[in-house]
C-alpha atoms as a PDB file:
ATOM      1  CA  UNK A   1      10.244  -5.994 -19.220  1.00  0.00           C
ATOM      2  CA  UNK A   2       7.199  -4.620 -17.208  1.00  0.00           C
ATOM      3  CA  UNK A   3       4.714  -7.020 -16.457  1.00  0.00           C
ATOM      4  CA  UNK A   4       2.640  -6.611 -13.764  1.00  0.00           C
ATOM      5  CA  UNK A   5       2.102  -3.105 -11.069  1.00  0.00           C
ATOM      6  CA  UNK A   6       1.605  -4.089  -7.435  1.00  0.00           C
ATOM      7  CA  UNK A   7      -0.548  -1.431  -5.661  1.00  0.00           C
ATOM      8  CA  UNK A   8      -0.160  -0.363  -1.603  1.00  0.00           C
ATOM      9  CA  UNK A   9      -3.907   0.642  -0.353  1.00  0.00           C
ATOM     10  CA  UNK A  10      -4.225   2.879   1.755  1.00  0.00           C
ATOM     11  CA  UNK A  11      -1.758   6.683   0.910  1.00  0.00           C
ATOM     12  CA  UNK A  12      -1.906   5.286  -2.626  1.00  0.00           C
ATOM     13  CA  UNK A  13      -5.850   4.390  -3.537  1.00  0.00           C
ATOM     14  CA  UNK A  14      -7.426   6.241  -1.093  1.00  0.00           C
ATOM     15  CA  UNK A  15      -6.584   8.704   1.193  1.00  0.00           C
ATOM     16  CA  UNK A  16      -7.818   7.593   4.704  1.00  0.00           C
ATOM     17  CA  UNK A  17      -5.226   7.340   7.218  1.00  0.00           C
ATOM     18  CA  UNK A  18      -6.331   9.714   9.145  1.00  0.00           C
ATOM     19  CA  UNK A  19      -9.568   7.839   9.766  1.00  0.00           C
ATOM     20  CA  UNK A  20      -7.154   4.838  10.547  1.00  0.00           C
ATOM     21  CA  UNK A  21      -5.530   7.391  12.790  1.00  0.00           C
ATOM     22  CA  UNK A  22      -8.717   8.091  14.761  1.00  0.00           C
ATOM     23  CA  UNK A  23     -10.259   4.359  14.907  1.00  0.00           C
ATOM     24  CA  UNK A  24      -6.719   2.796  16.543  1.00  0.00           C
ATOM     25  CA  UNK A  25      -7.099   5.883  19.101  1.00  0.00           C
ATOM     26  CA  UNK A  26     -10.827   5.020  19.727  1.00  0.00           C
ATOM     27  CA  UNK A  27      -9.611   1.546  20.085  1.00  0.00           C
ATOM     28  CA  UNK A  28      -7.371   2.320  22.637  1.00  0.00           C
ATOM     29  CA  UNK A  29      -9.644   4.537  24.599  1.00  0.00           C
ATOM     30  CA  UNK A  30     -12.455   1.892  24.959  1.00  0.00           C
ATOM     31  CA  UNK A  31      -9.754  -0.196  26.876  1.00  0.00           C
ATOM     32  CA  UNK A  32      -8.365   2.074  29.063  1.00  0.00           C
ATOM     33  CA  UNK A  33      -5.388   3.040  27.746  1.00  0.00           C
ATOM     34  CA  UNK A  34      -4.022   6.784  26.283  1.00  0.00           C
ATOM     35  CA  UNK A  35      -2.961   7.308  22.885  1.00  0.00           C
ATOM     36  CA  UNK A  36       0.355   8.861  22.267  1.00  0.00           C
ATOM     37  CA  UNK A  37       1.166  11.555  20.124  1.00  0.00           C
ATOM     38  CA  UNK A  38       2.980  10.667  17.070  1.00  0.00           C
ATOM     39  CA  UNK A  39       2.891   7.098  17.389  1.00  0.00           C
ATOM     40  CA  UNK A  40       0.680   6.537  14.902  1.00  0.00           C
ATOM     41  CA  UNK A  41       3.057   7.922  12.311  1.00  0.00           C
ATOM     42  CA  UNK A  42       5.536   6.205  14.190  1.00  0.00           C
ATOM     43  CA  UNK A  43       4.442   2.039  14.063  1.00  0.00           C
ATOM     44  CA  UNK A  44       1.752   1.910  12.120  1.00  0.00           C
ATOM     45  CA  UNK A  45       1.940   3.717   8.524  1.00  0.00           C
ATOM     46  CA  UNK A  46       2.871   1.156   6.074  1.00  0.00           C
ATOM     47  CA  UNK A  47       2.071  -1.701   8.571  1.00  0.00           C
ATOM     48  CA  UNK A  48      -0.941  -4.210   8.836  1.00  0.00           C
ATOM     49  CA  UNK A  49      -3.196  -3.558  11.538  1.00  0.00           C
ATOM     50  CA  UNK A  50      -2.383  -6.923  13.451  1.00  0.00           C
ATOM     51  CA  UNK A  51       0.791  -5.739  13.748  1.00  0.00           C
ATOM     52  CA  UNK A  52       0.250  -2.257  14.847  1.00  0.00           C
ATOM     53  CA  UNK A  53      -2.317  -3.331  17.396  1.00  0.00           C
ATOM     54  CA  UNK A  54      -0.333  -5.920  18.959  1.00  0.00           C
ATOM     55  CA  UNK A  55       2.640  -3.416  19.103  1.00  0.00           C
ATOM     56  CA  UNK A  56       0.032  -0.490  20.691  1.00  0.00           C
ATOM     57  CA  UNK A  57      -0.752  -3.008  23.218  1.00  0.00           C
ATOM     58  CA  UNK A  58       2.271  -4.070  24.352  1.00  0.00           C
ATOM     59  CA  UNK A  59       3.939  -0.827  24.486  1.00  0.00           C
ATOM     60  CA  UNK A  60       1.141  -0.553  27.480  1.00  0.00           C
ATOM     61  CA  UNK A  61       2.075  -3.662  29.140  1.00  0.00           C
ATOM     62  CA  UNK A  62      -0.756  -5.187  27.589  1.00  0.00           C
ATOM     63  CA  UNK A  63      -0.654  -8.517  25.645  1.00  0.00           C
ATOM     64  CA  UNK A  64      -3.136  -9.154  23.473  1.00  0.00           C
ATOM     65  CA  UNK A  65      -4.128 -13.029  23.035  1.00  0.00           C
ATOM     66  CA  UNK A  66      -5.617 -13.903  19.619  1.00  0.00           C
ATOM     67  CA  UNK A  67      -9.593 -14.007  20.633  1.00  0.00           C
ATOM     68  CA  UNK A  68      -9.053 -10.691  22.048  1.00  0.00           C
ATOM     69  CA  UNK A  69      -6.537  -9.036  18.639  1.00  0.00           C
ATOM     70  CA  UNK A  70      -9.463 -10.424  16.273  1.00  0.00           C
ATOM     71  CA  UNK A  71     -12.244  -8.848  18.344  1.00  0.00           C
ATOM     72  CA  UNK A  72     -10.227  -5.166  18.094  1.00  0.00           C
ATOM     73  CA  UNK A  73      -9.665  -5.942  14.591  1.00  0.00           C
ATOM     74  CA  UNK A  74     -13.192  -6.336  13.539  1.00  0.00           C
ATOM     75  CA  UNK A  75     -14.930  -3.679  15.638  1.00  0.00           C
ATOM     76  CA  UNK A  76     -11.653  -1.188  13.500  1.00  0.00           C
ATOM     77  CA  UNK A  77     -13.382  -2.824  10.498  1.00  0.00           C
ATOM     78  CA  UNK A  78     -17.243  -2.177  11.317  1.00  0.00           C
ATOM     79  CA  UNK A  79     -16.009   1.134  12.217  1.00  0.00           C
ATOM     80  CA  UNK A  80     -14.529   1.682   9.145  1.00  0.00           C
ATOM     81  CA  UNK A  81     -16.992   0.678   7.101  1.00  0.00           C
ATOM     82  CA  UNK A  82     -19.261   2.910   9.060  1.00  0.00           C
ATOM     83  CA  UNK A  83     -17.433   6.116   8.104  1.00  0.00           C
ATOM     84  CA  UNK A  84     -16.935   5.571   4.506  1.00  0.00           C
ATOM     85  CA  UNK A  85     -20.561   4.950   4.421  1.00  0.00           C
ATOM     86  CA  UNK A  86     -21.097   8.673   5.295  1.00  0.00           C
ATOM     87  CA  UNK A  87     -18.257   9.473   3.086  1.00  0.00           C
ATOM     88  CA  UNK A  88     -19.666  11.027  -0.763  1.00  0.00           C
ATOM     89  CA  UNK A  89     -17.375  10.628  -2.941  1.00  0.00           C
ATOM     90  CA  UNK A  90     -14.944   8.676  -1.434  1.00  0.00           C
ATOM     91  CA  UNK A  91     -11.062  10.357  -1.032  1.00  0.00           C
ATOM     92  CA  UNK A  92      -9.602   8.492  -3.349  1.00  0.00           C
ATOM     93  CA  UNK A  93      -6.660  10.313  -4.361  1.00  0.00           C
ATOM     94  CA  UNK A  94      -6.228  12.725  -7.668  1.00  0.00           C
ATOM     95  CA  UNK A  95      -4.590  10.632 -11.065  1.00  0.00           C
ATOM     96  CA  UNK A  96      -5.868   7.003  -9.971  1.00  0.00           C
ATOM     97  CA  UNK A  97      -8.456   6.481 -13.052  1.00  0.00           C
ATOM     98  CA  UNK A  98      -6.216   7.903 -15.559  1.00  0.00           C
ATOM     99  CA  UNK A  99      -3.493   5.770 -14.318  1.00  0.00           C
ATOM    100  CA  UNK A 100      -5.117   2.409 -13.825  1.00  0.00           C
ATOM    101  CA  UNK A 101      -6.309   3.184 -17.477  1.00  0.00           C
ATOM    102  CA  UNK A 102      -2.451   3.509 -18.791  1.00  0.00           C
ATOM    103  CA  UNK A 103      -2.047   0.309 -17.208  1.00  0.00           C
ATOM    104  CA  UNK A 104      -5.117  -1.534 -18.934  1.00  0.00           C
ATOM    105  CA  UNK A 105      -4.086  -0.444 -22.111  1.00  0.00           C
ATOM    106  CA  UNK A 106      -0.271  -1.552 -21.395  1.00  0.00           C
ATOM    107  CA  UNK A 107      -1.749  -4.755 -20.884  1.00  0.00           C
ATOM    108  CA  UNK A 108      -0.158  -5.366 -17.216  1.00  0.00           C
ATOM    109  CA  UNK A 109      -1.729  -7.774 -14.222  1.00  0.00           C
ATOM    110  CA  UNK A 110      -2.467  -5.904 -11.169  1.00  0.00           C
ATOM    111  CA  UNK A 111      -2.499  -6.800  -7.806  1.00  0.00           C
ATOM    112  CA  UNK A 112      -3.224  -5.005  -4.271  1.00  0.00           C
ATOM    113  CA  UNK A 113      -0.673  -5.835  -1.129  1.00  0.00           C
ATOM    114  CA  UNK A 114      -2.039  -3.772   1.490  1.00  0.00           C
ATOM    115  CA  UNK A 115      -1.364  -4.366   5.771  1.00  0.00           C
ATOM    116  CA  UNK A 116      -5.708  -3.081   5.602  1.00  0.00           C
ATOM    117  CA  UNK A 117      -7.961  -5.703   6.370  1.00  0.00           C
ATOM    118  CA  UNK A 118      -9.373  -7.313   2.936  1.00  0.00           C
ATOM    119  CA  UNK A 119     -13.145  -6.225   4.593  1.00  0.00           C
ATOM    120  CA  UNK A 120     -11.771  -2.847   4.522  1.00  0.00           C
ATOM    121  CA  UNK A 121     -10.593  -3.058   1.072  1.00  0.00           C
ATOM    122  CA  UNK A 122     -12.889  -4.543  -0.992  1.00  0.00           C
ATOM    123  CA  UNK A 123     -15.828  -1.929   0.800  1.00  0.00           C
ATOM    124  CA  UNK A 124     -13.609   0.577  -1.144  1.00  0.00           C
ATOM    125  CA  UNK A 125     -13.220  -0.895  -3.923  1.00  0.00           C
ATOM    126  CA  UNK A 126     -16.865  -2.069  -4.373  1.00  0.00           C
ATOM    127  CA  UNK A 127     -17.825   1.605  -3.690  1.00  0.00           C
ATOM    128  CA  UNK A 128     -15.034   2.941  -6.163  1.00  0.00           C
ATOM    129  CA  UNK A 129     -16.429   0.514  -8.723  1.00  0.00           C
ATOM    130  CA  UNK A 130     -12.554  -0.664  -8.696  1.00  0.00           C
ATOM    131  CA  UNK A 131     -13.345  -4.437  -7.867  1.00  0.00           C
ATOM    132  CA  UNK A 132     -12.848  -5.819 -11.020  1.00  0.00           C
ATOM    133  CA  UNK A 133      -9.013  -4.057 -11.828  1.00  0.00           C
ATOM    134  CA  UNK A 134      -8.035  -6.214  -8.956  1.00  0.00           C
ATOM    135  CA  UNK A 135      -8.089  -9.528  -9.314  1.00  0.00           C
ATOM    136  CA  UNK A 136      -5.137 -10.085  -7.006  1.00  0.00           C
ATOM    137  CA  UNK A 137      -5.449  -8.786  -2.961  1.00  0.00           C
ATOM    138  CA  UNK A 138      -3.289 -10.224  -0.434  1.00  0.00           C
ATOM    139  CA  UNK A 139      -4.397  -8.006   2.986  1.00  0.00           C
ATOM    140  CA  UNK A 140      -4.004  -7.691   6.394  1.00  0.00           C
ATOM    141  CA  UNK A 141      -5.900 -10.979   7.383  1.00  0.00           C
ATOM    142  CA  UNK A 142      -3.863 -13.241   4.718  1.00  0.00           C
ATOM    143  CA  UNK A 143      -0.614 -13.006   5.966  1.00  0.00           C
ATOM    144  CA  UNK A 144       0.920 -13.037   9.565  1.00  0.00           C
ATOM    145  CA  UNK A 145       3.662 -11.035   9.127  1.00  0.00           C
ATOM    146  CA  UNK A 146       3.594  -7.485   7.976  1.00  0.00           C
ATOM    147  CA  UNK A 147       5.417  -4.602   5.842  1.00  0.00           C
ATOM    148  CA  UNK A 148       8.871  -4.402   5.807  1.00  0.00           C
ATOM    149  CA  UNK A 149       8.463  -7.682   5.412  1.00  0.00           C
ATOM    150  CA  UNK A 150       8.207  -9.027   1.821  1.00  0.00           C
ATOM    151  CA  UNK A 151       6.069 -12.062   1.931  1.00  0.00           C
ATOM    152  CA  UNK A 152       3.266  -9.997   1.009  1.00  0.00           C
ATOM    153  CA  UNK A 153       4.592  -8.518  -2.000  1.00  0.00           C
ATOM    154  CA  UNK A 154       5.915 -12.679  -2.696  1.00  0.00           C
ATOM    155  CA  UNK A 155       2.762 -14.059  -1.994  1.00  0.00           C
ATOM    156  CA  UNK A 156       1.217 -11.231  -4.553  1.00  0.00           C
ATOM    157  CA  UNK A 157       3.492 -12.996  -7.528  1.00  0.00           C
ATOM    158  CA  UNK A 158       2.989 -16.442  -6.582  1.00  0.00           C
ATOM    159  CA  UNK A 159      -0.915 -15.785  -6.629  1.00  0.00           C
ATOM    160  CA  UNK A 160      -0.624 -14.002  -9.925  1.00  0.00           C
ATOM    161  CA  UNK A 161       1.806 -16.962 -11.221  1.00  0.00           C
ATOM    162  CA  UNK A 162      -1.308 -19.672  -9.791  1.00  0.00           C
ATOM    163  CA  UNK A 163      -4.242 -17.317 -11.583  1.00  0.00           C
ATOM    164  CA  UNK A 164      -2.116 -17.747 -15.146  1.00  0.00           C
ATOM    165  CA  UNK A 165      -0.373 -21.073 -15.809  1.00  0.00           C
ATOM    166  CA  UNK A 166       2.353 -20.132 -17.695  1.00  0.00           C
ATOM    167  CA  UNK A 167       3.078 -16.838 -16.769  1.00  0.00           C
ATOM    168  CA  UNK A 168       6.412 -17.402 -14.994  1.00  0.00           C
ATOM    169  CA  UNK A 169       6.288 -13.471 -13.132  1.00  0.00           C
ATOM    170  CA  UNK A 170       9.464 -12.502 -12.082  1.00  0.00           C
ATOM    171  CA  UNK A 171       9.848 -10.008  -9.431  1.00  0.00           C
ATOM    172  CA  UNK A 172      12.474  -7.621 -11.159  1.00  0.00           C
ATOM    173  CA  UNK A 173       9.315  -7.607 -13.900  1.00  0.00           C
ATOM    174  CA  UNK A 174       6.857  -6.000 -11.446  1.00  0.00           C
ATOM    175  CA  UNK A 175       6.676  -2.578 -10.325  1.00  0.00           C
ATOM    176  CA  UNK A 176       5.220  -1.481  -7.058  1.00  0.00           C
ATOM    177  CA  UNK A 177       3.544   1.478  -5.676  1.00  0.00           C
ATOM    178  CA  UNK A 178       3.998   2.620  -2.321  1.00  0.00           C
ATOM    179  CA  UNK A 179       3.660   5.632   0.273  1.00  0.00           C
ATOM    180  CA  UNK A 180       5.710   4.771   3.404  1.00  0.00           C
ATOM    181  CA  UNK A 181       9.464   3.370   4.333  1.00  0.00           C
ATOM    182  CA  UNK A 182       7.858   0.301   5.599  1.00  0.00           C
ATOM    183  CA  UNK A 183       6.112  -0.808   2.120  1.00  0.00           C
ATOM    184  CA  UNK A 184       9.413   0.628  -0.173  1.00  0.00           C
ATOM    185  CA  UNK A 185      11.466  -1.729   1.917  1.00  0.00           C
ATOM    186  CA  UNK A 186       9.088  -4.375   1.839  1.00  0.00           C
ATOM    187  CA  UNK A 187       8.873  -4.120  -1.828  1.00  0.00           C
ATOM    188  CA  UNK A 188      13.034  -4.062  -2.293  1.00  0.00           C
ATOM    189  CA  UNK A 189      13.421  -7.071  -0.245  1.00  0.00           C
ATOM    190  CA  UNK A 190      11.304  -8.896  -2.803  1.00  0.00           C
ATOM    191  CA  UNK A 191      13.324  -7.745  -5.601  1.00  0.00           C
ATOM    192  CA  UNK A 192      10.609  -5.299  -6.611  1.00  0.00           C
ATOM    193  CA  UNK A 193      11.513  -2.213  -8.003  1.00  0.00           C
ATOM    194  CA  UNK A 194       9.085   0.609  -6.252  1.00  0.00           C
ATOM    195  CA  UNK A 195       7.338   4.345  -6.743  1.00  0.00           C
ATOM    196  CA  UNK A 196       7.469   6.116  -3.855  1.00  0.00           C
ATOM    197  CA  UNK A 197       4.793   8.762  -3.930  1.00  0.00           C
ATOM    198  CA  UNK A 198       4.546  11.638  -2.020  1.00  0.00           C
ATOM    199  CA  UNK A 199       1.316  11.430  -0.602  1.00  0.00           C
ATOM    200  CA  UNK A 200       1.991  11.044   3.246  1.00  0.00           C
ATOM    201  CA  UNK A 201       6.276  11.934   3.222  1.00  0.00           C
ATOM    202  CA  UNK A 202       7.896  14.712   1.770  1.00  0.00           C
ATOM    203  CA  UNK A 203       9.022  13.829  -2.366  1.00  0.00           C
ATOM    204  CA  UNK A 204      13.108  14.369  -1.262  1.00  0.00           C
ATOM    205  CA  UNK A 205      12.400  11.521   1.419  1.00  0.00           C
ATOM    206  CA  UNK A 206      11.062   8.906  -0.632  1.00  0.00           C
ATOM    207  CA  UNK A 207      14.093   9.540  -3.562  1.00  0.00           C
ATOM    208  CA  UNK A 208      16.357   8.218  -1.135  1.00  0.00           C
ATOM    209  CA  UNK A 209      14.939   4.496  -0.463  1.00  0.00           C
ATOM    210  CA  UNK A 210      12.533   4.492  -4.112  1.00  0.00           C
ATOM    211  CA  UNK A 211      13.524   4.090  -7.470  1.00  0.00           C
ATOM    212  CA  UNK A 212      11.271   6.685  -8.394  1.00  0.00           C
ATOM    213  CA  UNK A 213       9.441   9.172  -6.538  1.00  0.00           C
ATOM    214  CA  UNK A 214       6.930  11.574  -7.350  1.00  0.00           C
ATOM    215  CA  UNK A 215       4.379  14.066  -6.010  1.00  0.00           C
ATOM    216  CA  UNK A 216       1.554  12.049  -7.438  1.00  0.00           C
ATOM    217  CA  UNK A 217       0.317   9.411  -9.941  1.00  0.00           C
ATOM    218  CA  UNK A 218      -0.154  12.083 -12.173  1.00  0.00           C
ATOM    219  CA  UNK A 219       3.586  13.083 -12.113  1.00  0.00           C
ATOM    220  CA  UNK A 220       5.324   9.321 -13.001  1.00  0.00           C
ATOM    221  CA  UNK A 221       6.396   9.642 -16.613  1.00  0.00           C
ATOM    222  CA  UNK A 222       5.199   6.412 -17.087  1.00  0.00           C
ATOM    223  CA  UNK A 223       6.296   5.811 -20.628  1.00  0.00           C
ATOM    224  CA  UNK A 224      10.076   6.606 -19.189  1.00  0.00           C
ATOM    225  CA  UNK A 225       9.445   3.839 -16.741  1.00  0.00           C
ATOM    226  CA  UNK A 226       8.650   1.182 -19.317  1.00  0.00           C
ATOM    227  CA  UNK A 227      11.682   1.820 -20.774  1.00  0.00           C
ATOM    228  CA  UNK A 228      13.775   1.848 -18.090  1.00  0.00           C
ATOM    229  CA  UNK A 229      12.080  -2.120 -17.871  1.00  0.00           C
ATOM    230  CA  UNK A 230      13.006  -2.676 -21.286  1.00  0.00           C
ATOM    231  CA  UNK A 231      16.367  -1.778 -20.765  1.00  0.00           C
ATOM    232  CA  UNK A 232      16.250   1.281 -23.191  1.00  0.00           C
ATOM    233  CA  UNK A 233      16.862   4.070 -21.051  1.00  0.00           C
ATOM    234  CA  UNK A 234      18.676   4.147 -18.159  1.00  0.00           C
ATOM    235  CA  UNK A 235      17.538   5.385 -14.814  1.00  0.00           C
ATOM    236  CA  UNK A 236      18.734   8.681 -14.179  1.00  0.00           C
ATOM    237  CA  UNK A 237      17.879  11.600 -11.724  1.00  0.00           C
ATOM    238  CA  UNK A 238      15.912  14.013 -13.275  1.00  0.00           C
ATOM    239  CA  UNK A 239      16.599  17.655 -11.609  1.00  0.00           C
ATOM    240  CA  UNK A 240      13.457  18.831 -10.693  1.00  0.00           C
ATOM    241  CA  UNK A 241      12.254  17.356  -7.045  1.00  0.00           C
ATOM    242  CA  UNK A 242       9.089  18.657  -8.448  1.00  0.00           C
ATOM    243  CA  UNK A 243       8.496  15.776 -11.253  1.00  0.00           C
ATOM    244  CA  UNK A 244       9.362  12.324 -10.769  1.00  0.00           C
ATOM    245  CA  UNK A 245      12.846  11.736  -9.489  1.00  0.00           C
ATOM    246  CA  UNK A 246      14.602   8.788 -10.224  1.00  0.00           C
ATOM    247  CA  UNK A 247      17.260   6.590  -8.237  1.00  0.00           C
ATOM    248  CA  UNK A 248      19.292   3.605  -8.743  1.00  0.00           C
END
């Protein structure tokens, strides 16, 4: 049975990577060193800044010691937070309302497990008026390790376990949302069954790591997906790449 939805941030609530994009290449500038193109797409989609930074850095022959990571990390932050400011409405992307409504009246916990700084995230969210539908974040600064790996996905479960004595949340009774390789695999090394959604890799990608897959929020039959949970319909491939496409 489906019992709680576990939410990636950034590709799947709003659509800002390219600003991510530009603030880790201003980073770089101010110290000297040339971004690369493609390497963005390459190390960091999917994975928390701390880990994209340090990776950045050392691909430079640069190491970056923890005063200096923290200072880079914040001043991506402020910048952040500077841009969205500017930003009216936000990009959050198409289907989120109506979907986070399916899941209210379905009755399911939700939780955020994002790489993003949790400064970055809740300014979003507070802006989005989205606070409240997430009562559960586990970001960037909580965790040391990053996407593939799953402790962030673990650590979502075990916080929503600690919130509601009692609740005994399995991992095969989650289902997660993500955009990149990185956060599907994180997700199916927890034993979380995932969405892939087509919002920063082509739809025929995504079907071959995902569960499901669609175009957008709008697209996942989610009805079909509860059932599949329940263990009344099996999941199948549908034909059309152009709905949601399931795997096993």
């Amino acid at each position: 049975m489906l019992r709680a939805v576990l939410f990636d941030f950034n590709g799947i609530i709003i659509n800002d990577e390219t600003i991510h994009e530009q603030l880790l290449e201003r980073l770089l500038l101010e110290e000297n060193l040339r971004p690369q193109p493609g390497e963005f797409q390459a190390i960091a989609l999917g994975r928390s800044d701390r880990v994209c930074l340090t990776e950045m850095f050392a691909r430079r022959g640069r190491v970056l010691d923890e005063t200096n990571l923290n200072r880079l990390l914040q001043s991506k932050a402020d910048a952040y937070r500077e841009i969205l400011a500017t930003l009216e409405p936000l990009p959050l992307y198409p289907g989120l309302t109506d979907f986070l409504l399916k899941l209210r009246l379905a009755d399911l916990r939700l939780a955020l497990v994002s790489g993003a700084m949790r400064l970055e995230i809740e300014t979003v969210l507070d802006r989005a008026k989205l606070r409240q539908q997430f009562p559960i974040i586990v970001a960037g600064d909580d965790i040391t390790t990053s996407k593939p790996d799953p402790a962030g996905y673990l650590a979502a479960i075990d916080q929503l376990n600690l919130a509601e004595p009692g609740l005994n949340l399995q991992p095969s009774e989650c289902l997660a949302i993500e955009d990149s390789f990185a956060g599907i695999e994180a997700a199916k090394r927890a034993g979380v069954p995932v969405v892939g959604v087509a919002n920063m890799f082509p739809q025929h990608m995504l079907l071959r790591v995902a569960n499901w897959a669609v175009d957008g929020l709008a697209e996942l039959e989610f009805d079909r997906v509860i059932r599949v949970f329940a263990g009344e319909e099996r999941s199948v491939a549908a034909p059309q790449v152009s709905t949601m496409v399931e795997t096993g």
